[in-house]
C-alpha atoms as a PDB file:
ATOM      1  CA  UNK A   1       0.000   0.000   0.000  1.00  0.00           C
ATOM      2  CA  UNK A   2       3.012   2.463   0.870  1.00  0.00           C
ATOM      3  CA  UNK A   3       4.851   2.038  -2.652  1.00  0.00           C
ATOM      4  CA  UNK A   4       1.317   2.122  -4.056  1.00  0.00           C
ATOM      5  CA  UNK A   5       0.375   5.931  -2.569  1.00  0.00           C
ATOM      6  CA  UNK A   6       4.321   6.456  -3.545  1.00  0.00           C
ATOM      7  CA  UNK A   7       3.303   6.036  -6.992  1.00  0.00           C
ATOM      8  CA  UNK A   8       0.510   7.625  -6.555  1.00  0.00           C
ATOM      9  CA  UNK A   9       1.875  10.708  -5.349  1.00  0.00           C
ATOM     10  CA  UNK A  10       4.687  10.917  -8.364  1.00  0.00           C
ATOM     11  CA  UNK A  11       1.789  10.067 -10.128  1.00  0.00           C
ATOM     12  CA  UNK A  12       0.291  13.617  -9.443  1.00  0.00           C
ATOM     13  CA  UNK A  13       3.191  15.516  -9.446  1.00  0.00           C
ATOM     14  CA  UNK A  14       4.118  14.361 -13.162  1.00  0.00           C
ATOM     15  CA  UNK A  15       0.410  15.257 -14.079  1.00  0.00           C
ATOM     16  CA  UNK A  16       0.772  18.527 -12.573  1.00  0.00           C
ATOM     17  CA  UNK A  17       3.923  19.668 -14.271  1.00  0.00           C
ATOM     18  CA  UNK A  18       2.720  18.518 -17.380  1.00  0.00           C
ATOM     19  CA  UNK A  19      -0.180  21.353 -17.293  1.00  0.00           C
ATOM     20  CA  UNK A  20       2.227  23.763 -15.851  1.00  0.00           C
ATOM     21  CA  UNK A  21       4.348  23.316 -19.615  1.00  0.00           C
ATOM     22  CA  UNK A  22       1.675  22.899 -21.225  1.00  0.00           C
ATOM     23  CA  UNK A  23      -0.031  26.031 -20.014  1.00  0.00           C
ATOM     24  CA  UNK A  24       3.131  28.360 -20.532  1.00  0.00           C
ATOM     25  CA  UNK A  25       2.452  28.530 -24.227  1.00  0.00           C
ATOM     26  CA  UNK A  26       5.980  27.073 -24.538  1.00  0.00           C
ATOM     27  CA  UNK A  27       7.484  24.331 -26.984  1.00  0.00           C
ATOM     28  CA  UNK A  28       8.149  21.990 -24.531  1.00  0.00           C
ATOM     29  CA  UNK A  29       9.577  19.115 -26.674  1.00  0.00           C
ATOM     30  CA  UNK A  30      11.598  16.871 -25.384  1.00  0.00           C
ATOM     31  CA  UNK A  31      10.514  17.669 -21.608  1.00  0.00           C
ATOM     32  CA  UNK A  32       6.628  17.174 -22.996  1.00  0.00           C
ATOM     33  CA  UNK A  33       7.122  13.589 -24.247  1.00  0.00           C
ATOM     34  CA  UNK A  34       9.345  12.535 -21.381  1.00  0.00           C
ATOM     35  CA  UNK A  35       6.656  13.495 -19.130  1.00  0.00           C
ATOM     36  CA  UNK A  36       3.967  11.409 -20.850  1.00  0.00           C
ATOM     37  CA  UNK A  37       6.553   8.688 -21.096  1.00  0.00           C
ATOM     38  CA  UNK A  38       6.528   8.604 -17.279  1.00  0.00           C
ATOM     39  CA  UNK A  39       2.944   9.302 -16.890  1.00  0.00           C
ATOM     40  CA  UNK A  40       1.718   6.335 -19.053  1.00  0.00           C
ATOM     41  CA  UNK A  41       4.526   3.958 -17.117  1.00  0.00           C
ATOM     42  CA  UNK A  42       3.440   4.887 -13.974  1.00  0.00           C
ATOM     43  CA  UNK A  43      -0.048   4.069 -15.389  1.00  0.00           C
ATOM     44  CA  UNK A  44       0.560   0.778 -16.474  1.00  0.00           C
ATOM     45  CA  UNK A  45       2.765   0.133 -13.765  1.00  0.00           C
ATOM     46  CA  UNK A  46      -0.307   1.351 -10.857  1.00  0.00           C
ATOM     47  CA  UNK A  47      -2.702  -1.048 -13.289  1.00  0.00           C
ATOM     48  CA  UNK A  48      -0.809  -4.058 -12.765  1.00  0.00           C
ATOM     49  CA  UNK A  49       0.399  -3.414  -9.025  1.00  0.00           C
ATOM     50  CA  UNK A  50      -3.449  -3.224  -8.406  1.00  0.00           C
ATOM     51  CA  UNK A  51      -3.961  -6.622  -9.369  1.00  0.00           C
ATOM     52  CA  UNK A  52      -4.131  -9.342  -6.545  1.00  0.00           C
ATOM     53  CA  UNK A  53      -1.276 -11.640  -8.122  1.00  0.00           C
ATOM     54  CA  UNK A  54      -1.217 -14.821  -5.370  1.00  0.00           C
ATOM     55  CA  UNK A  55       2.333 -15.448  -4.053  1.00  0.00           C
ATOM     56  CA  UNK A  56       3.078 -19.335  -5.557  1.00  0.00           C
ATOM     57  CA  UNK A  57       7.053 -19.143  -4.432  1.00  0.00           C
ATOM     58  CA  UNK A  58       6.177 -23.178  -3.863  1.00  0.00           C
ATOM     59  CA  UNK A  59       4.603 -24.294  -6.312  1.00  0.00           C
ATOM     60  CA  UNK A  60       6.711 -24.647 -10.022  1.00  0.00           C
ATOM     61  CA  UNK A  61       6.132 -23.614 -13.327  1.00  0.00           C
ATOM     62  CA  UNK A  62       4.752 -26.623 -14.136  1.00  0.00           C
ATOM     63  CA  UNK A  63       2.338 -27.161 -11.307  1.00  0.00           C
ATOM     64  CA  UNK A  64       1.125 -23.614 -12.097  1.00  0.00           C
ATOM     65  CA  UNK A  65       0.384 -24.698 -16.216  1.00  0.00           C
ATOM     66  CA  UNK A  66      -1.445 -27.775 -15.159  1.00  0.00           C
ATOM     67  CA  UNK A  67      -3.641 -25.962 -12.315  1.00  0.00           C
ATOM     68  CA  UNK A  68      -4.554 -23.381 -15.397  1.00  0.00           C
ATOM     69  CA  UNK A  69      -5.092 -26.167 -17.734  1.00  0.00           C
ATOM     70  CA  UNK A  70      -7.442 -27.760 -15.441  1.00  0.00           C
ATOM     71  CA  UNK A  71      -9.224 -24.366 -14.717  1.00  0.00           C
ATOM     72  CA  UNK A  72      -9.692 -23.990 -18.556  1.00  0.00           C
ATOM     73  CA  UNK A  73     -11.198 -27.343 -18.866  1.00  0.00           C
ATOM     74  CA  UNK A  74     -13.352 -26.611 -16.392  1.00  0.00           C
ATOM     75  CA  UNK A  75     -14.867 -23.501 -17.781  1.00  0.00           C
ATOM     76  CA  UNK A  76     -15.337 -25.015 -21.443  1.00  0.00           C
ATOM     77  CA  UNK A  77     -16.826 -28.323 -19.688  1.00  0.00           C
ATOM     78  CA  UNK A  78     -19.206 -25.763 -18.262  1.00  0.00           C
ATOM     79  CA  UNK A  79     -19.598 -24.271 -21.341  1.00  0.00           C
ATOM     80  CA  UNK A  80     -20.373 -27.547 -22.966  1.00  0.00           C
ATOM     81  CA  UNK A  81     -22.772 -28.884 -20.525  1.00  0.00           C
ATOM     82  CA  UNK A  82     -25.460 -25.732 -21.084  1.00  0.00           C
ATOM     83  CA  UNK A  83     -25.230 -25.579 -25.123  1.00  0.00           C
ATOM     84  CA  UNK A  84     -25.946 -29.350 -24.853  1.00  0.00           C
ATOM     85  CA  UNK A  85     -28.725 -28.574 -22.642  1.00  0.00           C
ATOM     86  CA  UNK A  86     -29.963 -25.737 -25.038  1.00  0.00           C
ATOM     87  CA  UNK A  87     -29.908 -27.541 -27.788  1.00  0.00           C
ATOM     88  CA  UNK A  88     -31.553 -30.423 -26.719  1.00  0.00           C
ATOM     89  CA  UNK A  89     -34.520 -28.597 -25.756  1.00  0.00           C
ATOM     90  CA  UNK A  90     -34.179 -26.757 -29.168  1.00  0.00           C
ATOM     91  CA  UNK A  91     -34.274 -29.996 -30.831  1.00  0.00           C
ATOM     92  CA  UNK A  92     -37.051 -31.035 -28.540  1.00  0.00           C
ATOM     93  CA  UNK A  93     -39.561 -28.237 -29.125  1.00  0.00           C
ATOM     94  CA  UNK A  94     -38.873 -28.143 -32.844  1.00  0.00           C
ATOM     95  CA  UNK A  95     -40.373 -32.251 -32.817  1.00  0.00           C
ATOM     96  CA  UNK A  96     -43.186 -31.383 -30.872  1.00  0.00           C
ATOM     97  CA  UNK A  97     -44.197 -28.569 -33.303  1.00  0.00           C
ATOM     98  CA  UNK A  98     -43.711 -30.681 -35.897  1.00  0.00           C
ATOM     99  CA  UNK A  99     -45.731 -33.540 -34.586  1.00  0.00           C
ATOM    100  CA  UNK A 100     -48.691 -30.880 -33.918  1.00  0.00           C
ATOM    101  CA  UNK A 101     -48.631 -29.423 -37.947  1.00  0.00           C
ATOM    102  CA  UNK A 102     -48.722 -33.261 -38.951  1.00  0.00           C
ATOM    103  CA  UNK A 103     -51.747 -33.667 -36.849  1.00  0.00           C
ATOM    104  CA  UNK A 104     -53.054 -30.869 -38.505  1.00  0.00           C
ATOM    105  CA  UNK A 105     -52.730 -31.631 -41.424  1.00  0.00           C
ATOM    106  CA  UNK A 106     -53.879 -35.084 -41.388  1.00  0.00           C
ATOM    107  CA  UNK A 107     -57.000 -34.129 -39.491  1.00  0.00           C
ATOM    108  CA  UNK A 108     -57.695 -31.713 -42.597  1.00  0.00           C
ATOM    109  CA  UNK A 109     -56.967 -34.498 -44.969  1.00  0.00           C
ATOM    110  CA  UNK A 110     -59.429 -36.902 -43.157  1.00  0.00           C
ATOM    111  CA  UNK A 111     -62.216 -33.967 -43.149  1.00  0.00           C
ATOM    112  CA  UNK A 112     -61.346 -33.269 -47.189  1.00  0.00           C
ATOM    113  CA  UNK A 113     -64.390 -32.819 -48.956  1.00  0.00           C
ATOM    114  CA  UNK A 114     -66.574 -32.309 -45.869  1.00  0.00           C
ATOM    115  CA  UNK A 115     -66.002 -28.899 -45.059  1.00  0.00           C
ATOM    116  CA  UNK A 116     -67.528 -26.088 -46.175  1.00  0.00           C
ATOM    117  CA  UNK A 117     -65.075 -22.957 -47.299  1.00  0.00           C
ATOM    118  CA  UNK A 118     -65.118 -20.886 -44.580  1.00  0.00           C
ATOM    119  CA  UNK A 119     -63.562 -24.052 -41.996  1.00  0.00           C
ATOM    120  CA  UNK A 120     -61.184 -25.017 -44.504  1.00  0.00           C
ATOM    121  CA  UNK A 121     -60.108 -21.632 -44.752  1.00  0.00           C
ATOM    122  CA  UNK A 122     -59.716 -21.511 -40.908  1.00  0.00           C
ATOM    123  CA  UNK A 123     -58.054 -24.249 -40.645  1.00  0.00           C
ATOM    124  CA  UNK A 124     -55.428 -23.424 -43.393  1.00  0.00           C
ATOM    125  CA  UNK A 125     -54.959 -20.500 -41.572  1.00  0.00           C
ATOM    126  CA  UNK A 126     -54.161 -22.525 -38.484  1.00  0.00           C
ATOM    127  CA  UNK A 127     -51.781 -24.724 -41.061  1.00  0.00           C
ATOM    128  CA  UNK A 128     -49.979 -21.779 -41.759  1.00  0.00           C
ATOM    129  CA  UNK A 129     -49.310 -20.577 -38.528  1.00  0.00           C
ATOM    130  CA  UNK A 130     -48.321 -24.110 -37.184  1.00  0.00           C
ATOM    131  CA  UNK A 131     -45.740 -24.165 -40.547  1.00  0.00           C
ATOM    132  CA  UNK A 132     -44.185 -20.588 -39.932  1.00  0.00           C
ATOM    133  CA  UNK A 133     -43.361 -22.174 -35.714  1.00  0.00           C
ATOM    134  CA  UNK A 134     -41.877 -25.038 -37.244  1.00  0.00           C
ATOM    135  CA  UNK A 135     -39.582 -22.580 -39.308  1.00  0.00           C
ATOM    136  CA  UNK A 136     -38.993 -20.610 -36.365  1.00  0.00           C
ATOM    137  CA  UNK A 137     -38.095 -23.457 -34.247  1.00  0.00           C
ATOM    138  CA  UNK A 138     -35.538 -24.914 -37.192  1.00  0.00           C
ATOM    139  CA  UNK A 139     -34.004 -21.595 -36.880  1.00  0.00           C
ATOM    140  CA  UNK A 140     -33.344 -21.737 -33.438  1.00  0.00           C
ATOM    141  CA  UNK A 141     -31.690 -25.459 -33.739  1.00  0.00           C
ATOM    142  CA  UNK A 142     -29.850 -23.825 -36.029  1.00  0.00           C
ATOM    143  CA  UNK A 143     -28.325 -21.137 -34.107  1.00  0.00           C
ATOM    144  CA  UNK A 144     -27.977 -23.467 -30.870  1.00  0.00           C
ATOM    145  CA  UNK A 145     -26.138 -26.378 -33.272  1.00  0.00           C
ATOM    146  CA  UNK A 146     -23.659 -23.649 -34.560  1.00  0.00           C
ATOM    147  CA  UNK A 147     -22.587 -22.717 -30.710  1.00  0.00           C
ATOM    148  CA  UNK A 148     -23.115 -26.597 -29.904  1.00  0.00           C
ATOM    149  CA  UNK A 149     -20.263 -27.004 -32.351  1.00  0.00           C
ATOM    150  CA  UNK A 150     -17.998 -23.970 -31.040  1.00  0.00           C
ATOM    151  CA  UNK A 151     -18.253 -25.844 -27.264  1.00  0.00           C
ATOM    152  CA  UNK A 152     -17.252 -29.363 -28.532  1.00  0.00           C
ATOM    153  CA  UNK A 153     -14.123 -27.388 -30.172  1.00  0.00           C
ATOM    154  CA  UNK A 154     -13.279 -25.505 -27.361  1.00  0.00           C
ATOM    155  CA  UNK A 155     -13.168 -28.827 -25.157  1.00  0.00           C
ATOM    156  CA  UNK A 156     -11.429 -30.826 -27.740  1.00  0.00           C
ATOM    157  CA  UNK A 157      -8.763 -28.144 -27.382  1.00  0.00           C
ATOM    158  CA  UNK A 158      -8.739 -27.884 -23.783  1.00  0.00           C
ATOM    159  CA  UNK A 159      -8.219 -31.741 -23.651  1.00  0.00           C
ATOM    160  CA  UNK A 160      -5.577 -31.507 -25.603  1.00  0.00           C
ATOM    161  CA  UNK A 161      -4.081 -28.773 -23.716  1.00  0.00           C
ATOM    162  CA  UNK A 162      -4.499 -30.253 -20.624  1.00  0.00           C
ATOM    163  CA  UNK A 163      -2.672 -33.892 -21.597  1.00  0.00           C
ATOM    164  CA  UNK A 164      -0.001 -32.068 -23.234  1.00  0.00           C
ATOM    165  CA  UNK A 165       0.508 -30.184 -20.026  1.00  0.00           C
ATOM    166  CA  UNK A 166       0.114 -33.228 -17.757  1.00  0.00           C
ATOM    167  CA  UNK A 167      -3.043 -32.384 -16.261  1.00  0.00           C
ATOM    168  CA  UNK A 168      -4.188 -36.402 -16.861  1.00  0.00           C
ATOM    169  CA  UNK A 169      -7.333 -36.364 -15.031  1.00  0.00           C
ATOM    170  CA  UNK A 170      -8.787 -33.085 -16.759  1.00  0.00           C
ATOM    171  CA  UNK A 171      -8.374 -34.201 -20.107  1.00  0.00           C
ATOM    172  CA  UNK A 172     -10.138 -37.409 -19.170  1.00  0.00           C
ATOM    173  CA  UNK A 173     -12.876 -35.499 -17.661  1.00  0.00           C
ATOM    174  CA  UNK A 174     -13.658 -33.210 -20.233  1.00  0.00           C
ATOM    175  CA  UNK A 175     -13.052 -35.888 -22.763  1.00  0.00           C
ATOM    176  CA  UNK A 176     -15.487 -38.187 -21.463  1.00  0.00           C
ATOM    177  CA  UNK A 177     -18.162 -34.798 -21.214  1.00  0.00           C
ATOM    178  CA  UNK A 178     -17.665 -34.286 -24.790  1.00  0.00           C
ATOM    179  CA  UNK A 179     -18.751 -38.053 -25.072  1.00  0.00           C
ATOM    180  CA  UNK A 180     -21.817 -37.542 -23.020  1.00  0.00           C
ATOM    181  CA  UNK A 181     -23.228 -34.755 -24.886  1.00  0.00           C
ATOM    182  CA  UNK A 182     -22.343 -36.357 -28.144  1.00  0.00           C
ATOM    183  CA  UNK A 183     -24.105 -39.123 -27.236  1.00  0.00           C
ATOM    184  CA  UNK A 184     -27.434 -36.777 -25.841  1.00  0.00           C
ATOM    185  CA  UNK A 185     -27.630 -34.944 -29.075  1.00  0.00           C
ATOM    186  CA  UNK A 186     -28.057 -37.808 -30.921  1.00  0.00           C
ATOM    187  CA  UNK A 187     -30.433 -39.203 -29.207  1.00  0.00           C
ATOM    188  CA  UNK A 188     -32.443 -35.565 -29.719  1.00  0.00           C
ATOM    189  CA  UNK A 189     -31.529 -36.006 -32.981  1.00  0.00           C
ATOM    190  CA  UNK A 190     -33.215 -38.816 -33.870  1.00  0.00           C
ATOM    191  CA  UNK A 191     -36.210 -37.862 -32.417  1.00  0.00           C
ATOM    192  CA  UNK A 192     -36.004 -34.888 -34.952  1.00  0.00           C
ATOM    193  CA  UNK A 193     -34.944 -37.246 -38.087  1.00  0.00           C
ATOM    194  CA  UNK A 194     -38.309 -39.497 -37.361  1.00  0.00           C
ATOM    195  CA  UNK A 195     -40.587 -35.914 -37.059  1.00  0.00           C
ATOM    196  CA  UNK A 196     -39.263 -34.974 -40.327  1.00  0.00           C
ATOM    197  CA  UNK A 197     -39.731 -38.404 -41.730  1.00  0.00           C
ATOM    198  CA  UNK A 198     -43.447 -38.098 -40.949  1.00  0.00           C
ATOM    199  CA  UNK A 199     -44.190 -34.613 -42.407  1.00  0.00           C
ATOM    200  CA  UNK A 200     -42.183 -35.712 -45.399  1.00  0.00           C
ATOM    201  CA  UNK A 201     -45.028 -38.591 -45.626  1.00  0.00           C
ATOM    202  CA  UNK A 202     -47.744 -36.320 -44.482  1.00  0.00           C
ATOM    203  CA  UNK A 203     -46.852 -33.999 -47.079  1.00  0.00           C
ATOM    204  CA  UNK A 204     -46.788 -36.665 -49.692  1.00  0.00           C
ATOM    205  CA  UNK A 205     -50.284 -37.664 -48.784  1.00  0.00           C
ATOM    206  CA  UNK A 206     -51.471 -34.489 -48.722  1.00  0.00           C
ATOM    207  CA  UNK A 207     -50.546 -34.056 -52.717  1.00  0.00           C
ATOM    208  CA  UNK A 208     -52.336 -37.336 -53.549  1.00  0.00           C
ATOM    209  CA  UNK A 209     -55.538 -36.592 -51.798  1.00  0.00           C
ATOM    210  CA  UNK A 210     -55.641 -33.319 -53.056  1.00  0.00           C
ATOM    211  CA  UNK A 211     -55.368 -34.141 -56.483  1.00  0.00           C
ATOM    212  CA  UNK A 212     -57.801 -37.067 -55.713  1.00  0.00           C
ATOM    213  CA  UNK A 213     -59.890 -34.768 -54.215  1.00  0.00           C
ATOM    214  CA  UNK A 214     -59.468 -32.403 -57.843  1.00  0.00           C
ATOM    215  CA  UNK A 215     -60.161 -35.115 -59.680  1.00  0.00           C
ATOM    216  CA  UNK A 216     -63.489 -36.206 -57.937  1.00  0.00           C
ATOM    217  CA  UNK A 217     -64.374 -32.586 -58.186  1.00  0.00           C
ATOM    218  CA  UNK A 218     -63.956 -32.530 -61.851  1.00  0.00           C
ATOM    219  CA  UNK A 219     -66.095 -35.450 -62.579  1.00  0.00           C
ATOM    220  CA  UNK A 220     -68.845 -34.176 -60.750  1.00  0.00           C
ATOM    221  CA  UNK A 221     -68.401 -31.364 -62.843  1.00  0.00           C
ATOM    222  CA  UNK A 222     -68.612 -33.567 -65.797  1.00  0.00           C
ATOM    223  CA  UNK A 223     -71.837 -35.670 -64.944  1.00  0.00           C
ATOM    224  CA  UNK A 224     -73.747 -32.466 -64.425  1.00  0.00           C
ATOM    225  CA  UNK A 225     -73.118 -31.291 -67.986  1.00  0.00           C
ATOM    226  CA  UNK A 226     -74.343 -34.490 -69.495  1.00  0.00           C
ATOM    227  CA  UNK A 227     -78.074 -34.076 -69.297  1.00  0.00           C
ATOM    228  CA  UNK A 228     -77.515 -30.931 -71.193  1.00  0.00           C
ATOM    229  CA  UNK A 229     -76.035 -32.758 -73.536  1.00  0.00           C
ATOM    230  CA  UNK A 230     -78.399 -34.980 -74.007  1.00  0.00           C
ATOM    231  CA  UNK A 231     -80.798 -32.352 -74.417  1.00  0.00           C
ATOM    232  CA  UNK A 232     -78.803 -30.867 -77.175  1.00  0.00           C
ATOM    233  CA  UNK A 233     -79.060 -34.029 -78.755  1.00  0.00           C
ATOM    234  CA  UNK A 234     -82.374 -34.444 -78.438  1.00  0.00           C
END
């Protein structure tokens, strides 16, 4: 604390002189740039004196690098372990919004030819809403993959830092978490694959019993032309 007011007091003097050439109009020159030389040393110098550096006289340079190394895997475990859990709920949401447009649409499809125009046209409304959340929620498992990926990295490289450094046990740790949320995303994943699966095959059916549909449209179209044709017959 005494060297620290020590500097702080040269500190002040420096910054006083300095406005005492500065003020006299003078080309100070040479004296000018010595005095910020000294003012921005002392800064730096006060900067670093104010941080709490932990006396470690025992402990070697190496013990020091693997402590840090294990303090690094640590942090990017942590990292890890909550864009895992972010994008498994992603992943989750985006199949249950999924499963709800596919029983959506399959109840219209069912209901196809029963409605009258104003309920389909609800319920296409409520299609299109349902479609523009699935969107949404492909976005977000988008932008939670992308950091996903960034965490796995960051671990992978704080592994490796942490062998190299002989900090064993960290890079076994965080190697075996990089396992475990490999392994959990997948297991989202799949749930995700199968949802799309099914709205590929809902969409598929949707195309043939619409055009169905078209076609059975048509022909009544057709049978209530023929008695006029008869008639023109006739």
């Amino acid at each position: 604390m005494a060297a620290l007011r020590r500097i702080t007091t040269c500190f002040r003097l420096l910054r006083s002189s300095t406005r005492v050439l500065i003020s006299s109009g003078k080309p100070a020159g040479k004296w000018t740039h010595i005095l910020y030389t000294g003012i921005s040393s002392l800064t730096v110098g006060g900067a670093l004196c104010a941080i709490p550096f932990k006396q470690a006289d025992n402990l070697s340079r190496d013990s020091l690098v693997r402590r840090a190394a294990s303090l690094v895997t640590d942090s990017s475990s942590t990292f890890l372990s909550q864009t895992t859990l972010a994008l498994i709920d992603a992943i989750t949401e985006y199949s249950k919004t999924v499963h709800t447009l596919i029983s959506l649409q399959r109840r219209y499809l069912e209901a196809l030819g029963r409605l009258s125009q104003v309920e389909e046209d609800k319920i296409w409304q409520v299609i299109i809403a349902q479609r523009s959340e699935v969107d949404d929620r492909q976005d977000e498992c988008k932008r939670f993959e992308s950091t996903w990926f960034i965490a796995v990295k960051l671990c992978e490289t704080a592994a490796e830092a942490a062998r190299t450094s002989g900090a064993e046990h960290a890079s076994i740790t965080v190697s075996t978490n990089i396992q475990v949320a490999l392994t959990q995303v997948e297991e989202a994943q799949k749930l995700s694959k199968d949802a799309d699966k099914k709205l590929i095959e809902i969409k598929v059916m949707e195309v043939e019993r619409m055009a169905r549909h078209a076609a059975s449209l048509q022909n009544d179209s057709d049978e209530e032309e023929v008695p006029d044709a008869y008639l023109r017959e006739d």
